[in-house]
Protein backbone atom coordinates (compact mmCIF):
# COMPACT_ATOMS: atom_id res chain seq x y z
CA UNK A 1 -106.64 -10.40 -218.40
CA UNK A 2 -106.52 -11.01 -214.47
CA UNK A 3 -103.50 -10.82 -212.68
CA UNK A 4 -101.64 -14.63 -211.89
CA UNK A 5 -100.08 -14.92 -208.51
CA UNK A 6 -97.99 -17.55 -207.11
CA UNK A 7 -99.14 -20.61 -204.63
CA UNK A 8 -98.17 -20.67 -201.52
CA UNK A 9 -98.61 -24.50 -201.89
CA UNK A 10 -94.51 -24.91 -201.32
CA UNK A 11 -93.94 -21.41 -199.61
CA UNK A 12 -90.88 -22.02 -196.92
CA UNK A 13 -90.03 -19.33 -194.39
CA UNK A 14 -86.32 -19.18 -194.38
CA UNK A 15 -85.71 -16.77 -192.26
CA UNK A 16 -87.72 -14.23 -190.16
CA UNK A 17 -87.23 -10.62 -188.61
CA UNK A 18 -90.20 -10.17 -186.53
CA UNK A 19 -90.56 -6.69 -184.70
CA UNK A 20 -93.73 -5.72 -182.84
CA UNK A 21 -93.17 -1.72 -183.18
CA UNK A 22 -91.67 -1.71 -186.77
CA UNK A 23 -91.31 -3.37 -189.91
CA UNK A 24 -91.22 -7.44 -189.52
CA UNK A 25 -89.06 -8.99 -192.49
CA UNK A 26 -89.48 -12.37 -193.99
CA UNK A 27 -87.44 -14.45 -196.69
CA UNK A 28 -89.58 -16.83 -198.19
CA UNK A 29 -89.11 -19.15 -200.62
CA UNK A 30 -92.08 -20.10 -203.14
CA UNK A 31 -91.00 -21.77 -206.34
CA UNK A 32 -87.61 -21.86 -206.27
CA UNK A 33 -86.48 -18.19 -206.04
CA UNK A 34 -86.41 -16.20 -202.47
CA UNK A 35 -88.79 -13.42 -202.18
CA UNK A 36 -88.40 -10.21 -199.39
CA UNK A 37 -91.82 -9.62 -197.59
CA UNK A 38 -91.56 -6.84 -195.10
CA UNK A 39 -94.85 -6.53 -193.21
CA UNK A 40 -95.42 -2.84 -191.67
CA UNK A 41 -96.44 -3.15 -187.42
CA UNK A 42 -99.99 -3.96 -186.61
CA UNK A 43 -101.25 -5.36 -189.46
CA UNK A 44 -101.30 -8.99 -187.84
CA UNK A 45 -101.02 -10.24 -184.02
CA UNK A 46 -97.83 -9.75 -183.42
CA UNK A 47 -97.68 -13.69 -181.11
CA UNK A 48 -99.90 -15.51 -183.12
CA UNK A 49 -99.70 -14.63 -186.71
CA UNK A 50 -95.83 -13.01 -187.16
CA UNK A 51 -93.77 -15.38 -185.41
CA UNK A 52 -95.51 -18.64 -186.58
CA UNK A 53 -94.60 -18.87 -190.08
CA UNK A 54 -97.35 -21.46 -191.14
CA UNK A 55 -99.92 -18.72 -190.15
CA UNK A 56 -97.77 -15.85 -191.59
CA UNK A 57 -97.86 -17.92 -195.02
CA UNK A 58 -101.91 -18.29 -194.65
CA UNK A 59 -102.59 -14.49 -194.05
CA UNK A 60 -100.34 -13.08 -196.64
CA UNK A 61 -102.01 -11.68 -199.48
CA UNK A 62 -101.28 -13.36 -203.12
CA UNK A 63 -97.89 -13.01 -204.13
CA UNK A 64 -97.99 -12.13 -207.77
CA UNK A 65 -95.95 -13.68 -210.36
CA UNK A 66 -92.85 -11.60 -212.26
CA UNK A 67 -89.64 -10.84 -211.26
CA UNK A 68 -90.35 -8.12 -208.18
CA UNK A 69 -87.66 -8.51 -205.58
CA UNK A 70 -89.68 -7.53 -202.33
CA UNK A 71 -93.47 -7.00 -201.17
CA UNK A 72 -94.31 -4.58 -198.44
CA UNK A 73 -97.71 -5.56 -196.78
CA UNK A 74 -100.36 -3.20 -194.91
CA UNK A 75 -103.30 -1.62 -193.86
CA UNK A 76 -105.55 1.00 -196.19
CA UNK A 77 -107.14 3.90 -194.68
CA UNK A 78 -110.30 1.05 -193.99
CA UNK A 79 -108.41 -1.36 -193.19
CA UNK A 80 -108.25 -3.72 -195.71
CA UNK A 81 -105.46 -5.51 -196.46
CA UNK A 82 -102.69 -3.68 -199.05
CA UNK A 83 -99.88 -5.14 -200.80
CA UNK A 84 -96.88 -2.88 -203.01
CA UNK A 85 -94.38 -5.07 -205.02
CA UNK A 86 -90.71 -3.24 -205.82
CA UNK A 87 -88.98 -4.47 -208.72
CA UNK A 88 -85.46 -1.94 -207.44
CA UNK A 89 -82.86 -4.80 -207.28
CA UNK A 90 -81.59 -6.04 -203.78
CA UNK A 91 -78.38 -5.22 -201.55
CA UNK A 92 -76.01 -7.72 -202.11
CA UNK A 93 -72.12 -8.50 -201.10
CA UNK A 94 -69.19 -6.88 -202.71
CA UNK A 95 -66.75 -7.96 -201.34
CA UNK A 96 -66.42 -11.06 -203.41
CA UNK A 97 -63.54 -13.16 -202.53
CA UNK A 98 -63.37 -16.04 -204.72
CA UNK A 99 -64.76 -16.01 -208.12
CA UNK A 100 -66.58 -18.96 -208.02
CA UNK A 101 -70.59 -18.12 -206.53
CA UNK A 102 -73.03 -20.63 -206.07
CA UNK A 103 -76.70 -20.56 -205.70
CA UNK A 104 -77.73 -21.26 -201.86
CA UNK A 105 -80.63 -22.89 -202.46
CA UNK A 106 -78.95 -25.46 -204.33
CA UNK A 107 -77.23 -26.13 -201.49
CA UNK A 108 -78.22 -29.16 -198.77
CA UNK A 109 -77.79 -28.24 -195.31
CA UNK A 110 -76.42 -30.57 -193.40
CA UNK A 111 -76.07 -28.58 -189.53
CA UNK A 112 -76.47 -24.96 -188.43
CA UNK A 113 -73.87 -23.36 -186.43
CA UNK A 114 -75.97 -20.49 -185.94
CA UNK A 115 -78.73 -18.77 -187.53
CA UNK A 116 -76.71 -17.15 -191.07
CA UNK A 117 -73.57 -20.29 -190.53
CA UNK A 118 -73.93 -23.43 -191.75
CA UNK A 119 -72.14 -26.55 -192.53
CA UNK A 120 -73.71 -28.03 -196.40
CA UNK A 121 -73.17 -30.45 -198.69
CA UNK A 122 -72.18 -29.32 -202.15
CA UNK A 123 -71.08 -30.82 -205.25
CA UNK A 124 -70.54 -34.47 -205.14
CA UNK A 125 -70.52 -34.75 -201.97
CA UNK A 126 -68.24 -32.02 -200.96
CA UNK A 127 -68.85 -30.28 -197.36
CA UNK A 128 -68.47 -26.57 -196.67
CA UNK A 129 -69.52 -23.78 -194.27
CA UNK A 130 -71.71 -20.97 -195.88
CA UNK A 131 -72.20 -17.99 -194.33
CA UNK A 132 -75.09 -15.81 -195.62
CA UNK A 133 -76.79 -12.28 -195.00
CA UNK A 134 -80.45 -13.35 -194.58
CA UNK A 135 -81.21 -9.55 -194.82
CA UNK A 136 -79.89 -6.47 -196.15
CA UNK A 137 -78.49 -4.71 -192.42
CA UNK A 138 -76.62 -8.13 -192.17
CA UNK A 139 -74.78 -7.66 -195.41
CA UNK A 140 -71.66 -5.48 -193.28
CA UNK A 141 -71.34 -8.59 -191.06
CA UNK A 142 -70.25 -11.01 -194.60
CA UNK A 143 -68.28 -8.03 -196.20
């Protein structure tokens, strides 16, 4: 049986990480759940293909369906394109300080203070400010 991967028909970039000597890191959404890509240095332009998510999206290879929490992308030997999916769960907060947790992408955004603050709509209408850690060396910075 072959192996069914995702469309990148809805993919979103929601936040990006670019580096042009190490690891660039990506959050993208694609079907409702986030996905970690974390593309190793020199495997695209860094200008043209890394920091212009439309492109990014276009050049990644398939993103295969199952629960796997991030994909690392490179270069073989012969320099063909190389994908490795983990499945090892991901850093979160634990320094929880109200029992209540809600999704963030059920969330609407309504204006961003900066680029892990924002002010969003919640709730019936409700408004709040939700802070996030877009990636795992941000996580200290919510705790």
């Amino acid at each position: 049986m072959a192996e069914r991967n995702l469309t990148f028909k809805d993919a979103t970039v929601l936040s990006m990480y670019v580096d042009d000597q190490d690891d660039s890191d990506y959050r993208i959404q694609v079907d409702n759940r986030v996905r970690y890509v974390s593309v190793k240095p020199k495997v695209y332009d860094y200008s043209d293909i890394l920091c212009f998510p439309p492109l990014l999206i276009d050049n990644l290879p398939p993103f295969p369906a199952g629960d796997w929490t991030t994909m690392t992308v490179g270069r073989d030997e012969h320099g063909s394109l190389t994908r490795s999916i983990s499945f090892k769960p991901l850093a979160a907060v634990t320094t929880i300080w109200h029992p209540r947790q809600i999704d963030i992408l059920s969330l609407n955004r309504l204006r961003r203070f900066n680029l892990r603050t924002y002010e969003v709509e919640w709730e019936d209408n409700k408004t709040a400010v939700a802070k996030i850690a877009r990636f795992e060396f941000e996580i200290p910075q919510v705790e």
